[in-house]
N, C-alpha and C. Protein backbone atom coordinates (compact mmCIF):
# COMPACT_ATOMS: atom_id res chain seq x y z
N UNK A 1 0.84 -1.17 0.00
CA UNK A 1 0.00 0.00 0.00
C UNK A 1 0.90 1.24 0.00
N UNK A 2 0.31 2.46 -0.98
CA UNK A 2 1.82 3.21 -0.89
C UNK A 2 1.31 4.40 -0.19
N UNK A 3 2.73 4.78 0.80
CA UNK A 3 2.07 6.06 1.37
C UNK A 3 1.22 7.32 0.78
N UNK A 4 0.78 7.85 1.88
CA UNK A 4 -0.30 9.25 1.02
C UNK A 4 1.22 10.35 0.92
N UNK A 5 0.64 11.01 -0.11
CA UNK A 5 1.65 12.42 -0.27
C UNK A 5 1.42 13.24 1.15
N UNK A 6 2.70 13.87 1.52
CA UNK A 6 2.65 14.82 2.22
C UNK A 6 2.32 16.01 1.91
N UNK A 7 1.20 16.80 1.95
CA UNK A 7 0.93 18.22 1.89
C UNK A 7 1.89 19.63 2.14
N UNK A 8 2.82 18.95 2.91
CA UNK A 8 3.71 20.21 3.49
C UNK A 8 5.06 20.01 2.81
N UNK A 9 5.29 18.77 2.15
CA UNK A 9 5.91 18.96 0.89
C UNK A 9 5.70 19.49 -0.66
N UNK A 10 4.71 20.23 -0.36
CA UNK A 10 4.14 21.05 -1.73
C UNK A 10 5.37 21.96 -2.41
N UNK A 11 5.36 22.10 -3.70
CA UNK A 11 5.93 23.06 -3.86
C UNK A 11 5.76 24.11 -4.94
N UNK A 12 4.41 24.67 -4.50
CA UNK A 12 3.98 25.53 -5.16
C UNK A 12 3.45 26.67 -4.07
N UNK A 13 4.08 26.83 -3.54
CA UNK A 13 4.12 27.83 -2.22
C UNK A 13 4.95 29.11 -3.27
N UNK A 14 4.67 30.39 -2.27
CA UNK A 14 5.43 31.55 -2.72
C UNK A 14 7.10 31.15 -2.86
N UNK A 15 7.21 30.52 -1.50
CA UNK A 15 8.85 30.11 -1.52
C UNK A 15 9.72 29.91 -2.56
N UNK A 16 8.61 29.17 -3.56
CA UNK A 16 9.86 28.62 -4.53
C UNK A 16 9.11 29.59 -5.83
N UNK A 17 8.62 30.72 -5.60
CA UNK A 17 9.03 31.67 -6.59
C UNK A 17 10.19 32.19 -6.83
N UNK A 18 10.66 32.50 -8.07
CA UNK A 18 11.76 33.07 -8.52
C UNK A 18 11.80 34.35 -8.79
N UNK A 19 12.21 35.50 -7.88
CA UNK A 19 12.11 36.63 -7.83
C UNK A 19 12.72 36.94 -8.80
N UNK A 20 12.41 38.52 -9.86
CA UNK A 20 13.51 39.09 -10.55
C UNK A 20 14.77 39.19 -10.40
N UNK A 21 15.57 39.60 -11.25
CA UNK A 21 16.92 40.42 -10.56
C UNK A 21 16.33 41.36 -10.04
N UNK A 22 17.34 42.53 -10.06
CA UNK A 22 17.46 44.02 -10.04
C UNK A 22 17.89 44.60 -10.93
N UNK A 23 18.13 45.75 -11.97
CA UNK A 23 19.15 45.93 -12.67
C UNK A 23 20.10 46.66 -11.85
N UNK A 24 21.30 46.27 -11.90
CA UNK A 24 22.49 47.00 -11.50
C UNK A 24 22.31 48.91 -11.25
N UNK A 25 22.53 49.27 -10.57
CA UNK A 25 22.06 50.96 -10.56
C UNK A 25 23.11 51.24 -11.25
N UNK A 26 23.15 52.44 -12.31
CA UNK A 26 24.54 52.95 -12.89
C UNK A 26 25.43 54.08 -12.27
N UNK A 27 25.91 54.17 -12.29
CA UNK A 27 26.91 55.60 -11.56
C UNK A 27 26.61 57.05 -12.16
N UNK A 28 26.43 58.27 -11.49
CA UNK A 28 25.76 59.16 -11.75
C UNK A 28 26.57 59.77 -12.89
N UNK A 29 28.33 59.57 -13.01
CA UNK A 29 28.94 60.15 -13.58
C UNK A 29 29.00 59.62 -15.12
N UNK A 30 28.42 58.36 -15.42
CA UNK A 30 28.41 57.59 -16.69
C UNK A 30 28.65 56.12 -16.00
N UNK A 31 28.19 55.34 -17.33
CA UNK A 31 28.88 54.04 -16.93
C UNK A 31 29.94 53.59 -17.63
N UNK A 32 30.45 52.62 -16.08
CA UNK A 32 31.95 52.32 -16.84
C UNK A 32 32.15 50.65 -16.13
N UNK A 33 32.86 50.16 -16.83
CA UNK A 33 33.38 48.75 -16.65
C UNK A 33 33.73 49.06 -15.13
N UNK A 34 34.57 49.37 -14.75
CA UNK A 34 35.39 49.43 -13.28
C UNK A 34 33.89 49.81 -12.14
N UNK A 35 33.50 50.40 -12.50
CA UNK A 35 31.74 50.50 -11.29
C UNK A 35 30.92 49.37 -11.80
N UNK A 36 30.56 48.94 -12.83
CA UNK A 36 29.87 48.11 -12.89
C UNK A 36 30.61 46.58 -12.55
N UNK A 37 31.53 46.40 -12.43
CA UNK A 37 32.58 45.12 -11.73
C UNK A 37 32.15 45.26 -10.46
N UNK A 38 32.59 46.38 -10.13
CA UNK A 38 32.41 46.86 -8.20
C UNK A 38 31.53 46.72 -7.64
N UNK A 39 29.83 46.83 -8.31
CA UNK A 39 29.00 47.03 -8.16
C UNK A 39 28.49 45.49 -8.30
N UNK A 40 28.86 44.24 -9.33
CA UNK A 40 28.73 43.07 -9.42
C UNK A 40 29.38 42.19 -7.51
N UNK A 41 30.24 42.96 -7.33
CA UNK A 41 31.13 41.80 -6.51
C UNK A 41 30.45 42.56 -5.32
N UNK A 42 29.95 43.39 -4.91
CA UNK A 42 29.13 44.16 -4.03
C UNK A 42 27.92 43.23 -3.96
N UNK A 43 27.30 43.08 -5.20
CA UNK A 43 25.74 42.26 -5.24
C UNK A 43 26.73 40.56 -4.96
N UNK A 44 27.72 40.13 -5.34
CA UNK A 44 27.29 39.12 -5.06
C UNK A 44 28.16 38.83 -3.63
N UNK A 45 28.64 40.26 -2.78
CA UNK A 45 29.16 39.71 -1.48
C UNK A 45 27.86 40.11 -0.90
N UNK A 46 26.73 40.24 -0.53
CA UNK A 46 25.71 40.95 -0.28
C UNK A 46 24.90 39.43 -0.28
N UNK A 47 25.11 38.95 -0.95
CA UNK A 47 24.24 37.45 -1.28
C UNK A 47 24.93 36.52 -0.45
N UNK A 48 26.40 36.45 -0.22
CA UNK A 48 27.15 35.51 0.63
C UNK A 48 26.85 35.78 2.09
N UNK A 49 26.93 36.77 2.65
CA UNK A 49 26.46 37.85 4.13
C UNK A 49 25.15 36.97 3.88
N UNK A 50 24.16 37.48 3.26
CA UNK A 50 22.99 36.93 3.71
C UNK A 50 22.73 35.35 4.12
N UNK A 51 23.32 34.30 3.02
CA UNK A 51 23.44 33.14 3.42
C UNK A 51 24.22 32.69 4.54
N UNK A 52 24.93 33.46 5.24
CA UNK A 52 25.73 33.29 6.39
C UNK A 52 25.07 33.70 6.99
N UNK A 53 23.96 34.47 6.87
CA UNK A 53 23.26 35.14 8.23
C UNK A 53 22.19 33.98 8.49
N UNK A 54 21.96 33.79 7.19
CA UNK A 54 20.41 32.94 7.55
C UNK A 54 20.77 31.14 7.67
N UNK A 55 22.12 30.97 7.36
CA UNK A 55 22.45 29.67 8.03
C UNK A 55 22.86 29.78 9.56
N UNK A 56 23.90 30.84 9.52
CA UNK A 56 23.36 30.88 11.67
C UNK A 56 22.19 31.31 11.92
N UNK A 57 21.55 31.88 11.53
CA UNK A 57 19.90 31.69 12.46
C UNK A 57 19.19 30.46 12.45
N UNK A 58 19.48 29.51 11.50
CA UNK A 58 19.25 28.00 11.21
C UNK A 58 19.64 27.81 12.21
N UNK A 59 21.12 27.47 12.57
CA UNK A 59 21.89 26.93 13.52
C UNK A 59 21.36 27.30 15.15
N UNK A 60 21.05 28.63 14.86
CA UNK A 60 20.87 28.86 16.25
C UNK A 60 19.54 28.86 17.45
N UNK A 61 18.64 28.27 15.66
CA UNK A 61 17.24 27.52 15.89
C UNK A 61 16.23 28.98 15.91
N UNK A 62 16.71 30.29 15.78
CA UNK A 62 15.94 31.08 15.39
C UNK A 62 15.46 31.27 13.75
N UNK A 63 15.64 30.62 13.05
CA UNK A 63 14.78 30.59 11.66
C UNK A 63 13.44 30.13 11.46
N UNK A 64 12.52 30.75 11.52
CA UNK A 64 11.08 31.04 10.75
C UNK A 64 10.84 29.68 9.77
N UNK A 65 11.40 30.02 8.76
CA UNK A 65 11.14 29.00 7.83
C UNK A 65 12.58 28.56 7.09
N UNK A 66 12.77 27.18 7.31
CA UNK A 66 13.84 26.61 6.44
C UNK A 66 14.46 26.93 5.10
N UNK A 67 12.88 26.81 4.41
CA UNK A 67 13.17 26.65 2.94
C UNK A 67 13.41 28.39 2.57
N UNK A 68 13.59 29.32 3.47
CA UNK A 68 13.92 30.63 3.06
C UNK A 68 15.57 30.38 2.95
N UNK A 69 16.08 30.02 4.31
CA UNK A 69 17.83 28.75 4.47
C UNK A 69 18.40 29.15 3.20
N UNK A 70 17.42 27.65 2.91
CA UNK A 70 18.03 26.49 1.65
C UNK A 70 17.88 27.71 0.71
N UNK A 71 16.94 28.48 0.32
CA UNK A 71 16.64 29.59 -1.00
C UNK A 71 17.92 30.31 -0.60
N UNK A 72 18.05 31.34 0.16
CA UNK A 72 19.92 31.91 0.15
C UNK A 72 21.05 30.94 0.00
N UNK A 73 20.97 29.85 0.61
CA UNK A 73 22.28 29.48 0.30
C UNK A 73 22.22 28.98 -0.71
N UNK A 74 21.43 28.72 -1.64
CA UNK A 74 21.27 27.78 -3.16
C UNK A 74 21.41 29.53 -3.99
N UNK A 75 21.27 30.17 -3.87
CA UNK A 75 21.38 31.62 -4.85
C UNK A 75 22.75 32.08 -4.36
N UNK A 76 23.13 32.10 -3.05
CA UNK A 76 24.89 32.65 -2.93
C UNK A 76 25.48 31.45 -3.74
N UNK A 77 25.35 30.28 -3.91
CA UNK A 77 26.09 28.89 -4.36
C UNK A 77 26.06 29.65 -6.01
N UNK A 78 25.21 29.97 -6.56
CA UNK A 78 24.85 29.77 -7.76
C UNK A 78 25.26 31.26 -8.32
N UNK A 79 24.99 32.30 -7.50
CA UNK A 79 25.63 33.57 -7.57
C UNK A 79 27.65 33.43 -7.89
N UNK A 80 28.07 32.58 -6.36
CA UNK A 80 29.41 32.68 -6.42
C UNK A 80 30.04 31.46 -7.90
N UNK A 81 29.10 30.76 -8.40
CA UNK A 81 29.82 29.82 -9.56
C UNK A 81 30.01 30.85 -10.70
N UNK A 82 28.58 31.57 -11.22
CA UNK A 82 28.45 32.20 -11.73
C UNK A 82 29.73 33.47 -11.80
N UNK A 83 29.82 33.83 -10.32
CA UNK A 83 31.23 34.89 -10.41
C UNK A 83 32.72 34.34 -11.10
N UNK A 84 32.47 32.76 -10.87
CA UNK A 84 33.79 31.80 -11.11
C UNK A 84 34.29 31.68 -12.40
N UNK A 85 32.81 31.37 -13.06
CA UNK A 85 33.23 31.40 -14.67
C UNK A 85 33.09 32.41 -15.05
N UNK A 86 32.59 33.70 -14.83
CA UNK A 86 32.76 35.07 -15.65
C UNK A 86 34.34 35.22 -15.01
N UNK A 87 34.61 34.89 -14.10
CA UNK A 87 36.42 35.12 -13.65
C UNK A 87 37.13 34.07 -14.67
N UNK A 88 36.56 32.82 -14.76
CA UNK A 88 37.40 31.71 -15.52
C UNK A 88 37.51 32.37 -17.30
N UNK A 89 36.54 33.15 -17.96
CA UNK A 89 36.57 33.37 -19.31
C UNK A 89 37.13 34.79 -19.40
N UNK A 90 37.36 35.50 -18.18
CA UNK A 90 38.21 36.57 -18.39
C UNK A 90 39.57 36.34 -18.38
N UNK A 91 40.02 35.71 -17.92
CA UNK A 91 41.16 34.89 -17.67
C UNK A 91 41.70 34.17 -18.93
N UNK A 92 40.32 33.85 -19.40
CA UNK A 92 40.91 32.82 -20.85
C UNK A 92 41.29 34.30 -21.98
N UNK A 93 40.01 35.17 -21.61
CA UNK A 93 40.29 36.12 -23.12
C UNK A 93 41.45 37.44 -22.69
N UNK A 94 41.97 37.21 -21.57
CA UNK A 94 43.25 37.94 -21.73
C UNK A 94 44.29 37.00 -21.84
N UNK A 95 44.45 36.22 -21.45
CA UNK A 95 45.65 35.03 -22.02
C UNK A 95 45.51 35.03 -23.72
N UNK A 96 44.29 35.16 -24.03
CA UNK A 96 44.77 34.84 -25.31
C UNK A 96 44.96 36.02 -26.55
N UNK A 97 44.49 37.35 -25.79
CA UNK A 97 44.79 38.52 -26.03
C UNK A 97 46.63 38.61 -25.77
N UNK A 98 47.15 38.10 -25.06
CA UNK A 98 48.36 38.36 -24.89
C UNK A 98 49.17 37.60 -25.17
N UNK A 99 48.69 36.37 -25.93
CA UNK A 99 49.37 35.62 -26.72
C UNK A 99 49.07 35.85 -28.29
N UNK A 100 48.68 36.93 -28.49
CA UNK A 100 48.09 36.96 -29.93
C UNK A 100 49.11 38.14 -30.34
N UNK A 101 50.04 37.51 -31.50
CA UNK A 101 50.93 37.92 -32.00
C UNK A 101 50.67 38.87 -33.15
N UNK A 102 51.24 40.49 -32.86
CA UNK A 102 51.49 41.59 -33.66
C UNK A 102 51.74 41.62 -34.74
């Protein structure tokens, strides 16, 4: 006989909506590569802080709801890969900018 579904494993709750971004705010003076970098590693240390905040409140048994947890630390995870390979293909296209013969 197979168990009944659990109800409180639903997952069509608000929780697992997928909020927008934001767009990046631009700098009053124009935009430029060097603020909009600054302004990237800002948003995604801003995302790491939060998942550290809301895994010690886990820990410390003051968290509300779990699956808010698991939602920061699955977006800092996915935020910081994301930072990894835009670092890994900058890396590739100046290596090969500087191997590219005059």
């Amino acid at each position: 006989m197979p168990t009944p579904i659990d109800p409180s494993f639903s997952t069509t709750g608000p929780e697992w909506q997928i909020q927008p971004l934001e767009p990046a705010a631009r700098p009053a003076g124009g935009s430029s590569f060097g603020g909009a970098l600054g302004q990237a590693i800002q948003s995604l240390e801003q995302s790491q802080e939060q998942a550290a905040d809301a895994a010690r409140s886990l820990a410390e048994g003051t968290a509300t709801d779990p699956t808010q947890v698991v939602m920061a630390v699955e977006r800092a995870r996915l935020s910081m890969q994301l930072a990894s390979q835009i670092r890994a293909k900058a890396v590739e296209a100046y290596q090969d900018v500087f191997h590219t013969q005059v």
